[in-house]
N, C-alpha and C. Protein backbone atom coordinates (compact mmCIF):
# COMPACT_ATOMS: atom_id res chain seq x y z
N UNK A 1 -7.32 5.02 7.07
CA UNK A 1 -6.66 6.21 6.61
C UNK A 1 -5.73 5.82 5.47
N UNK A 2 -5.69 6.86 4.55
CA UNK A 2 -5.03 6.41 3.24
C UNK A 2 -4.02 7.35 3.14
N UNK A 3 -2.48 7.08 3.72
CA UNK A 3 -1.25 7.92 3.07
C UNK A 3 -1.14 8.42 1.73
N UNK A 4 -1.74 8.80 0.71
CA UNK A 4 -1.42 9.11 -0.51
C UNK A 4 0.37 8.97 -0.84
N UNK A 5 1.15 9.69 0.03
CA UNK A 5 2.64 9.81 -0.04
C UNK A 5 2.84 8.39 -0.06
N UNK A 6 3.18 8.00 0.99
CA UNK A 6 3.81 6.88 0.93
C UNK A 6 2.76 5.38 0.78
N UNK A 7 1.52 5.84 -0.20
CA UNK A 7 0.39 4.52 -0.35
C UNK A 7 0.55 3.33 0.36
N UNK A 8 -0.02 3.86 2.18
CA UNK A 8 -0.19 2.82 2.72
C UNK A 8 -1.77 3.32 3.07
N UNK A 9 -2.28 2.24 3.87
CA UNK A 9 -3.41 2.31 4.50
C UNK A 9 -3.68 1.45 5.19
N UNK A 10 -4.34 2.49 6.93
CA UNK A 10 -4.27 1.89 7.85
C UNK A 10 -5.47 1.88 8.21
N UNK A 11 -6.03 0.81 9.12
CA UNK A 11 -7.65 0.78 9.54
C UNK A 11 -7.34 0.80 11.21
N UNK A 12 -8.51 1.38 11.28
CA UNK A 12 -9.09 1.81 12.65
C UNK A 12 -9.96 0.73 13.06
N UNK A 13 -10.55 0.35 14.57
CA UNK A 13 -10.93 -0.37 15.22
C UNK A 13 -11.67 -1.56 14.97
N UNK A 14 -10.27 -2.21 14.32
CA UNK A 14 -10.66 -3.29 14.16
C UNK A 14 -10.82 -4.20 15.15
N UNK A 15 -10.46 -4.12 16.07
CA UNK A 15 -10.96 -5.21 17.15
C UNK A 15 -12.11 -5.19 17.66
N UNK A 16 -13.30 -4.21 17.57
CA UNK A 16 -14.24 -3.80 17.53
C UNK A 16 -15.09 -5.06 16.18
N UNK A 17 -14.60 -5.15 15.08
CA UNK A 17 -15.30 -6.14 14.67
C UNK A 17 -15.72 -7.54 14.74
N UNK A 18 -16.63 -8.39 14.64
CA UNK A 18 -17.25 -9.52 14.78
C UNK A 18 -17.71 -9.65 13.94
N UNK A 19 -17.65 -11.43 13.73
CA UNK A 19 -18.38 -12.60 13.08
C UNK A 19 -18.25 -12.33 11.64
N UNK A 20 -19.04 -12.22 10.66
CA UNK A 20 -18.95 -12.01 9.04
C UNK A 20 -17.99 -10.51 8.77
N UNK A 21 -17.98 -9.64 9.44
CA UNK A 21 -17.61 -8.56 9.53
C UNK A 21 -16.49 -8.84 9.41
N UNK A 22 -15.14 -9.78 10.21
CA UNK A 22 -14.53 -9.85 10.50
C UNK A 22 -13.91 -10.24 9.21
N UNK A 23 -14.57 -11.24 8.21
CA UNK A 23 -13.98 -11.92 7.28
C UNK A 23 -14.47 -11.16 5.96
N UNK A 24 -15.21 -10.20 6.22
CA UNK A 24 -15.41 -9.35 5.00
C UNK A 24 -14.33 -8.16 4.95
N UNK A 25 -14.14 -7.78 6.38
CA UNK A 25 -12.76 -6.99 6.54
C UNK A 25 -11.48 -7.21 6.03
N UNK A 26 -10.98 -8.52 6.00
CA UNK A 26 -10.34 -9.10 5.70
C UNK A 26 -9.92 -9.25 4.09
N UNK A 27 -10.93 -9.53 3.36
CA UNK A 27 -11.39 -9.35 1.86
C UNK A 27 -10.63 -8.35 1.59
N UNK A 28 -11.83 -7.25 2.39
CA UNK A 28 -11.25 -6.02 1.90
C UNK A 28 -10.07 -5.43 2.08
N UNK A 29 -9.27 -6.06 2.89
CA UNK A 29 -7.94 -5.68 2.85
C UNK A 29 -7.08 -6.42 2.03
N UNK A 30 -7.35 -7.29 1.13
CA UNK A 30 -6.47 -7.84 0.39
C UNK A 30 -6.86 -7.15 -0.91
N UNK A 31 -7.87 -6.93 -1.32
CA UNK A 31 -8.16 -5.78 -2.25
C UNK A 31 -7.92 -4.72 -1.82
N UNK A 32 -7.33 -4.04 -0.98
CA UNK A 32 -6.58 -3.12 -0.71
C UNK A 32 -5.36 -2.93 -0.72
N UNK A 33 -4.89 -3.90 -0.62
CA UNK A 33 -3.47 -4.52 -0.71
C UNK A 33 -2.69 -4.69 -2.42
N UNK A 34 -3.90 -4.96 -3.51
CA UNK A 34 -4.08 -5.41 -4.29
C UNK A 34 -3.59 -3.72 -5.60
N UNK A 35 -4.89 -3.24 -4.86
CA UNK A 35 -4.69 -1.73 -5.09
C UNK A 35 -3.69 -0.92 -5.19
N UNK A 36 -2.64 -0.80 -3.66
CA UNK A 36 -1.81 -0.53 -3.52
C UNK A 36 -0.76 -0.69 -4.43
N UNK A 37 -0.66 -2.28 -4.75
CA UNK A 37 0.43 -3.18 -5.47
C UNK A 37 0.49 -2.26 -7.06
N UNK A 38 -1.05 -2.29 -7.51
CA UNK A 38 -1.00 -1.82 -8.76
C UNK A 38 -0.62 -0.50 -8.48
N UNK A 39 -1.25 0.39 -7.91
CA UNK A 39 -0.79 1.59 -7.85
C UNK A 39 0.86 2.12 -7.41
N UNK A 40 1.11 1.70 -7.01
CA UNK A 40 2.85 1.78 -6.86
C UNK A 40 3.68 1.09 -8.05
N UNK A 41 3.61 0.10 -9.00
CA UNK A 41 3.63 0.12 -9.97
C UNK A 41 3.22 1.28 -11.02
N UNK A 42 2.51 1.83 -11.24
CA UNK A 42 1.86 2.87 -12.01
C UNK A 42 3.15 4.09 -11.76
N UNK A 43 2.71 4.77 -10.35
CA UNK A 43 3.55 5.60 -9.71
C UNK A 43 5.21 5.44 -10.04
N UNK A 44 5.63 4.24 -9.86
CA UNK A 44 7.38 3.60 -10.02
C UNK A 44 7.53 4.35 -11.72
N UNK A 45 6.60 4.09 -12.41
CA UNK A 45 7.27 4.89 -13.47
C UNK A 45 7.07 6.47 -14.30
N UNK A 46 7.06 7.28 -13.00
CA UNK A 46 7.40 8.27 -13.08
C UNK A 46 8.72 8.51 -12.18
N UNK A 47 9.64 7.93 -11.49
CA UNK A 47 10.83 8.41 -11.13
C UNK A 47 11.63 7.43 -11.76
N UNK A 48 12.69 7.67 -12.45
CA UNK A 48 13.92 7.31 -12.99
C UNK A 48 15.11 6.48 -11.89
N UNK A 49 14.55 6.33 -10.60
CA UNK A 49 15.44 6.24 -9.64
C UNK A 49 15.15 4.49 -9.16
N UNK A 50 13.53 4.78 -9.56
CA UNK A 50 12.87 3.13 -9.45
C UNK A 50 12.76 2.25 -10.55
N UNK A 51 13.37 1.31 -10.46
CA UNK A 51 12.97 -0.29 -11.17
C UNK A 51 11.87 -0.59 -11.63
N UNK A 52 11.06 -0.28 -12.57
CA UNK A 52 9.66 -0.60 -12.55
C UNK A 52 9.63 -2.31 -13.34
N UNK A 53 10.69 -2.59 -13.59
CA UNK A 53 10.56 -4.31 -13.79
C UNK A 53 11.03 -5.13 -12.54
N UNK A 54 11.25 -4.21 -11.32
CA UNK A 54 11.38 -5.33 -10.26
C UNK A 54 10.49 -5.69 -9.41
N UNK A 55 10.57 -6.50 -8.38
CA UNK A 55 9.04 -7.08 -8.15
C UNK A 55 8.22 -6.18 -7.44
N UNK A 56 7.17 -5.99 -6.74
CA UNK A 56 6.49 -5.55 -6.26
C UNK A 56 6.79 -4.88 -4.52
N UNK A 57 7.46 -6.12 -4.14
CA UNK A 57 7.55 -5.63 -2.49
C UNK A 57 8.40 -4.53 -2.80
N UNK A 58 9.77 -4.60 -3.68
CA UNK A 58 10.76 -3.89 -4.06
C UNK A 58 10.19 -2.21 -4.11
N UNK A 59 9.44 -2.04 -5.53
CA UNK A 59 8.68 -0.82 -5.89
C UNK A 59 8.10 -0.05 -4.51
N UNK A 60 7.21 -1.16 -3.86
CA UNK A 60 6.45 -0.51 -2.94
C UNK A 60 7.44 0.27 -1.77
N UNK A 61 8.31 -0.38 -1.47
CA UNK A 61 9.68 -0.02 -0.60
C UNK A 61 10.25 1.53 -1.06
N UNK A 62 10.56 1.56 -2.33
CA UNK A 62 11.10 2.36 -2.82
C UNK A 62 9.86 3.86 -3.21
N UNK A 63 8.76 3.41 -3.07
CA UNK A 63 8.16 4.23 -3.05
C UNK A 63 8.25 5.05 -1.73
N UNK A 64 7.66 3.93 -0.66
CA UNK A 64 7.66 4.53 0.83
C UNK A 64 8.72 5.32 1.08
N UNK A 65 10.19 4.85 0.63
CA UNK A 65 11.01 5.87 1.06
C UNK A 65 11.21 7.27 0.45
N UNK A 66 10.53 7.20 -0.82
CA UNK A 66 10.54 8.63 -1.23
C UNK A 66 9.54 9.58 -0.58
N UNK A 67 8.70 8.62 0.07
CA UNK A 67 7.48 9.54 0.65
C UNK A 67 7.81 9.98 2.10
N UNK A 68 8.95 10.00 2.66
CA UNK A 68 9.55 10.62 3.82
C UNK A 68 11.22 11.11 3.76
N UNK A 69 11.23 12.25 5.01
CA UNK A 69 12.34 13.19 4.61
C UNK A 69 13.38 12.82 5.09
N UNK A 70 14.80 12.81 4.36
CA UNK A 70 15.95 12.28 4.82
C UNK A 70 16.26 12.38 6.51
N UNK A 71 16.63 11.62 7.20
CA UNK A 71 16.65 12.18 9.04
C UNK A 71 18.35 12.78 9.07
């Protein structure tokens, strides 16, 4: 499942996978990961509120929290 708001993405039954599966899954989550990275970069500079020269974990943080409502 892909949050658009707060660009995360989560996978479903993975324990269900085996053998090559397992390590192609894997792949694909670092190119997913990869994705993310760039795309929250991209995103960071449309709000004035985010750093878009600071590093990456930073951006991604600051994204997530805009993508949920003050408690």
């Amino acid at each position: 499942m892909h949050d658009t708001a707060a660009d995360q993405v989560e996978f479903y039954d993975e324990q269900i996978l085996t053998g090559d599966h397992i390590d192609q899954h894997r792949n694909n989550i670092l190119s997913f990961e990869k994705a993310l990275d760039l795309n929250a970069k991209e995103r960071s500079r449309r709000f004035a509120s985010i750093n878009t020269k600071a590093g990456l974990p930073h951006i991604r943080n600051e994204i997530l929290k805009r993508s949920v409502f003050p408690v």
